[in-house]
C-alpha atoms as a PDB file:
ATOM      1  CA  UNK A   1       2.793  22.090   0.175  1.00  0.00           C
ATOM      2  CA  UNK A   2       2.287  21.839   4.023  1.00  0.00           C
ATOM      3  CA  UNK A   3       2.054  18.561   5.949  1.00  0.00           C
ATOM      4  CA  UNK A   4      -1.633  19.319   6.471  1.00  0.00           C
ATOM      5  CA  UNK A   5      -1.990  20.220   2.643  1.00  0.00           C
ATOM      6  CA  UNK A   6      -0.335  16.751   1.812  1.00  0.00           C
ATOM      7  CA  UNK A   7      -2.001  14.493   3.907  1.00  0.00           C
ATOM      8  CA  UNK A   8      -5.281  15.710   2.990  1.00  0.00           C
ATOM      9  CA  UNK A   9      -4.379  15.457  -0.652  1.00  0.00           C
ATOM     10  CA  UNK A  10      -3.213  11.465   0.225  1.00  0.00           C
ATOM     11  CA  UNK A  11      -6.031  10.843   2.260  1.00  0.00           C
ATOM     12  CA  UNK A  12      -3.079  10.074   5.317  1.00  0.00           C
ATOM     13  CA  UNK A  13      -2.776  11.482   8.734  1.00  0.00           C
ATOM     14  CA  UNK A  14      -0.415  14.201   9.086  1.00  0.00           C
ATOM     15  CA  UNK A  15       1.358  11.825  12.037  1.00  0.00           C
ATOM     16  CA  UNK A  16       1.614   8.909   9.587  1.00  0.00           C
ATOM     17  CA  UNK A  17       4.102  11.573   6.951  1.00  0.00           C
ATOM     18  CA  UNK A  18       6.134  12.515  10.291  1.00  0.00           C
ATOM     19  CA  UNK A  19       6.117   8.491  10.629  1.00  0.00           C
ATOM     20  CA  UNK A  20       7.470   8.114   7.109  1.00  0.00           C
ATOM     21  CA  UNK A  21       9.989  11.221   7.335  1.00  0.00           C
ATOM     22  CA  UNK A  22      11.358   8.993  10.507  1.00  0.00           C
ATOM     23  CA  UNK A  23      11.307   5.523   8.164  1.00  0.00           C
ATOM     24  CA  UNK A  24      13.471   8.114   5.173  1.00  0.00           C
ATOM     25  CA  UNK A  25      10.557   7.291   2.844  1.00  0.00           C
ATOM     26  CA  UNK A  26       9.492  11.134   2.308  1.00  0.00           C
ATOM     27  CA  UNK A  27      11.329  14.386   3.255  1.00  0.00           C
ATOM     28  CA  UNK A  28      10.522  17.970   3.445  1.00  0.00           C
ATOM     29  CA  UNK A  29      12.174  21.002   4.213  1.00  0.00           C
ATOM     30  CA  UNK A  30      11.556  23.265   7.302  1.00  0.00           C
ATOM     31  CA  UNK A  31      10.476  26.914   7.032  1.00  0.00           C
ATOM     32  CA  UNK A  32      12.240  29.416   9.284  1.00  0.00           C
ATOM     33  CA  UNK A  33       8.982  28.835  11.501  1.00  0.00           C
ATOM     34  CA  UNK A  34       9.883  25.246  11.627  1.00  0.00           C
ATOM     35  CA  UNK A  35       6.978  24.251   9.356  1.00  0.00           C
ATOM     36  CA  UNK A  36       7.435  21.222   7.029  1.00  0.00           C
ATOM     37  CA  UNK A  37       7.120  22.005   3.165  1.00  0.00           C
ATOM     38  CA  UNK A  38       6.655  19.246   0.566  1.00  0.00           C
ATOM     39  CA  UNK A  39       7.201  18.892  -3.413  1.00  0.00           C
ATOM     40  CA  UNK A  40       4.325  19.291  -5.966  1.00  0.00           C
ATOM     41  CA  UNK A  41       5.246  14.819  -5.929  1.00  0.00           C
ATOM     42  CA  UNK A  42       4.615  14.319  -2.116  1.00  0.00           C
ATOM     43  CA  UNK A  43       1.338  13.608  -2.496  1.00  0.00           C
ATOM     44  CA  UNK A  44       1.975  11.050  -5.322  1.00  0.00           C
ATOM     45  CA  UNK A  45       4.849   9.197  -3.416  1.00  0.00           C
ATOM     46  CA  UNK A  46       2.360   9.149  -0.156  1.00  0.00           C
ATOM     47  CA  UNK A  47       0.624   7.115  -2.153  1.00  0.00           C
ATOM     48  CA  UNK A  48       2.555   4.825  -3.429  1.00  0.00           C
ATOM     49  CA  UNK A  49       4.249   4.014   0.225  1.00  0.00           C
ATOM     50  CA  UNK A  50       0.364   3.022   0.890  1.00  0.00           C
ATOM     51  CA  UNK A  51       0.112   1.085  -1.683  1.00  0.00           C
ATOM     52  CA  UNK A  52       3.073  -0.670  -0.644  1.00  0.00           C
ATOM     53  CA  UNK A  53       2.276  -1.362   2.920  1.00  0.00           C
ATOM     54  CA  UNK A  54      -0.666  -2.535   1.785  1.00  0.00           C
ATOM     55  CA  UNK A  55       0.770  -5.172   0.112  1.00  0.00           C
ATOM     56  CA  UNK A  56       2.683  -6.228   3.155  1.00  0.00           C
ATOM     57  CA  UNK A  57       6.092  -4.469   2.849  1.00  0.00           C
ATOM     58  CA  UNK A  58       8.498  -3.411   5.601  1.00  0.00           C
ATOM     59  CA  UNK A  59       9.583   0.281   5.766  1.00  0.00           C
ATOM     60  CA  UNK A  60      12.559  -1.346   4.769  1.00  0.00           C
ATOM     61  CA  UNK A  61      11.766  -2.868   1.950  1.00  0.00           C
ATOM     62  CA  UNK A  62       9.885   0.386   0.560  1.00  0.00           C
ATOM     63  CA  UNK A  63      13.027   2.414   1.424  1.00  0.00           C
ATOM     64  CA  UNK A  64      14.884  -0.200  -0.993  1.00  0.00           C
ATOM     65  CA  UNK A  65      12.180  -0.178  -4.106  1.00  0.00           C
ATOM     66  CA  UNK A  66      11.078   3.425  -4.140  1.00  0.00           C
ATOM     67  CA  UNK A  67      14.029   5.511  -5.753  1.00  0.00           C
ATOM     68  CA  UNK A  68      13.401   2.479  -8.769  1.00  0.00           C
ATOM     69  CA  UNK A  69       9.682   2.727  -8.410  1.00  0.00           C
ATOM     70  CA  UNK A  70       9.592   6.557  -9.409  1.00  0.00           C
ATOM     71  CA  UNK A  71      12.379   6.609 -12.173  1.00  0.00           C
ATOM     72  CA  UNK A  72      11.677   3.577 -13.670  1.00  0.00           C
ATOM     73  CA  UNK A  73      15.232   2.614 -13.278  1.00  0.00           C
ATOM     74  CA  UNK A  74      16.800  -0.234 -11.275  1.00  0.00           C
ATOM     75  CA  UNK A  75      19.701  -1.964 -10.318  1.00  0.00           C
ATOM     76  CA  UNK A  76      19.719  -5.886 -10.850  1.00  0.00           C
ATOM     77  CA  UNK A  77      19.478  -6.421  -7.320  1.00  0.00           C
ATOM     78  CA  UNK A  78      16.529  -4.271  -7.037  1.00  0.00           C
ATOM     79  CA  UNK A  79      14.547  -5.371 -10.356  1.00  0.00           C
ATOM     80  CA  UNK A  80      15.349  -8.919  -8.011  1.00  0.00           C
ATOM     81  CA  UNK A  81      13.801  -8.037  -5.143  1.00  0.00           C
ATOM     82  CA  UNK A  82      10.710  -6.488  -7.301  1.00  0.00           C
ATOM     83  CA  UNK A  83      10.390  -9.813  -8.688  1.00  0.00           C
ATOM     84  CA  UNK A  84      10.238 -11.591  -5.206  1.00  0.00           C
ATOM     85  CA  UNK A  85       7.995  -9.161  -3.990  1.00  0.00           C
ATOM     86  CA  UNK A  86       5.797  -9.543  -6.903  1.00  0.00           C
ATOM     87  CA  UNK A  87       6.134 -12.998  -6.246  1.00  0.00           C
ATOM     88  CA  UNK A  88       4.955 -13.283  -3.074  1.00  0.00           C
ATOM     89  CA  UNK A  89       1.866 -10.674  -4.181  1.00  0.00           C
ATOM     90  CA  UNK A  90       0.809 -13.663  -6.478  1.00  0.00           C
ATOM     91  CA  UNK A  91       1.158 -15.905  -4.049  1.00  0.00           C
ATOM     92  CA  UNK A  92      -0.675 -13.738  -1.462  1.00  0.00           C
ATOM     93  CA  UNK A  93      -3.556 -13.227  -4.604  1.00  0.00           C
ATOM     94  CA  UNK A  94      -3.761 -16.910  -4.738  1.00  0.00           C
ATOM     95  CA  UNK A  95      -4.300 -17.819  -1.257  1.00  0.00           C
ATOM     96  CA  UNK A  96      -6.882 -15.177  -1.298  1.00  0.00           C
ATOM     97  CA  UNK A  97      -8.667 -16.498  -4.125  1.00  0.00           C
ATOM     98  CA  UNK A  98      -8.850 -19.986  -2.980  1.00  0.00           C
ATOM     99  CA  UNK A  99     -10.686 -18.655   0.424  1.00  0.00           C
ATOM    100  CA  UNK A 100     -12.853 -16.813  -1.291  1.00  0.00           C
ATOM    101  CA  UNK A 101     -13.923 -20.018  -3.269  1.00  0.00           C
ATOM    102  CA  UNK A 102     -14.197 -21.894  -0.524  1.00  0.00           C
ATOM    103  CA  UNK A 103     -16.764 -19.313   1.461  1.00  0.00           C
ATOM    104  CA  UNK A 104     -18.265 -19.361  -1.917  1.00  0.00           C
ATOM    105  CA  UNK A 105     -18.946 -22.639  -1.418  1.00  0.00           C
ATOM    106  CA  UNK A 106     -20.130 -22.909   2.236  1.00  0.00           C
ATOM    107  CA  UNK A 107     -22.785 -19.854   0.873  1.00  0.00           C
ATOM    108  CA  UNK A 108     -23.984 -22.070  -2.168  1.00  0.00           C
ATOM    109  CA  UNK A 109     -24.154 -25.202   0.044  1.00  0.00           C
ATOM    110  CA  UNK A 110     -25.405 -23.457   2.996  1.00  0.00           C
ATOM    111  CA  UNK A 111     -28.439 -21.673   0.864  1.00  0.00           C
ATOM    112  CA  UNK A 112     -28.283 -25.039  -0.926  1.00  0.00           C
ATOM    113  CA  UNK A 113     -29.425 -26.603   2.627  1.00  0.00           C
ATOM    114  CA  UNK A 114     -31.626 -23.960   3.474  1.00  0.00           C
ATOM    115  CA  UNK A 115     -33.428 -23.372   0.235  1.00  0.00           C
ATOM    116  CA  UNK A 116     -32.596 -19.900   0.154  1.00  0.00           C
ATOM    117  CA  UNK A 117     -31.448 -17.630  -2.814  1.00  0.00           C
ATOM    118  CA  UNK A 118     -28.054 -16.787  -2.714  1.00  0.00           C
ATOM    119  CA  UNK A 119     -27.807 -12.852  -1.477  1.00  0.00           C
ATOM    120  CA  UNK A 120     -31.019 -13.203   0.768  1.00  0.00           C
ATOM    121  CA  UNK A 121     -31.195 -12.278   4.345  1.00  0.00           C
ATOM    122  CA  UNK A 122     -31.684 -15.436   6.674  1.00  0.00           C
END
């Protein structure tokens, strides 16, 4: 596939693949007209380094956790630093949660105050 092909397919920006060939988190091979060509699973590993910055991680990290993340196989360091990763996901989830209770709260007590239904316009 070519880099347009792919990052259409991802929903990415052709610069952000050039951005993660540079980071060694996807590769291609060059045509003799210089043009990048992709695997049939360049559009699934695009993916999955989105995923992954979403969730907060460094290039770095991603470099270190993909090879396991698409075989299924890992070394004990690396099923490690899944673990603290998924970790500090939890602990990301839970700090989320708790702010979302708490603006849950200042809606309720706010509509509360006002005598307004929850989900009405002011």
């Amino acid at each position: 596939m070519r880099i347009g092909e792919v990052a259409a397919a991802a929903g990415v920006s052709t610069r952000a693949l050039r951005y993660y060939e540079e980071q060694g988190l996807l590769s291609s091979v060059r045509s003799p007209s210089g043009q990048r060509h992709y695997d049939a699973g360049a559009v699934e590993r695009v993916r999955w380094i989105q995923a992954l910055y979403a969730a907060g991680l460094s290039s770095k990290a991603i470099t270190a956790l993909l090879p396991c993340v698409h075989t299924g196989i890992a070394t004990t360091q690396m099923l490690d630093r899944l673990a603290a990763e998924r970790d500090r996901l939890d602990a990301q989830i839970a700090d989320l949660t708790a702010t979302r209770e708490r603006l849950d709260a200042v809606i309720a007590a706010t509509h509360e105050h006002t005598g307004t239904a929850l989900g009405s316009a002011s």
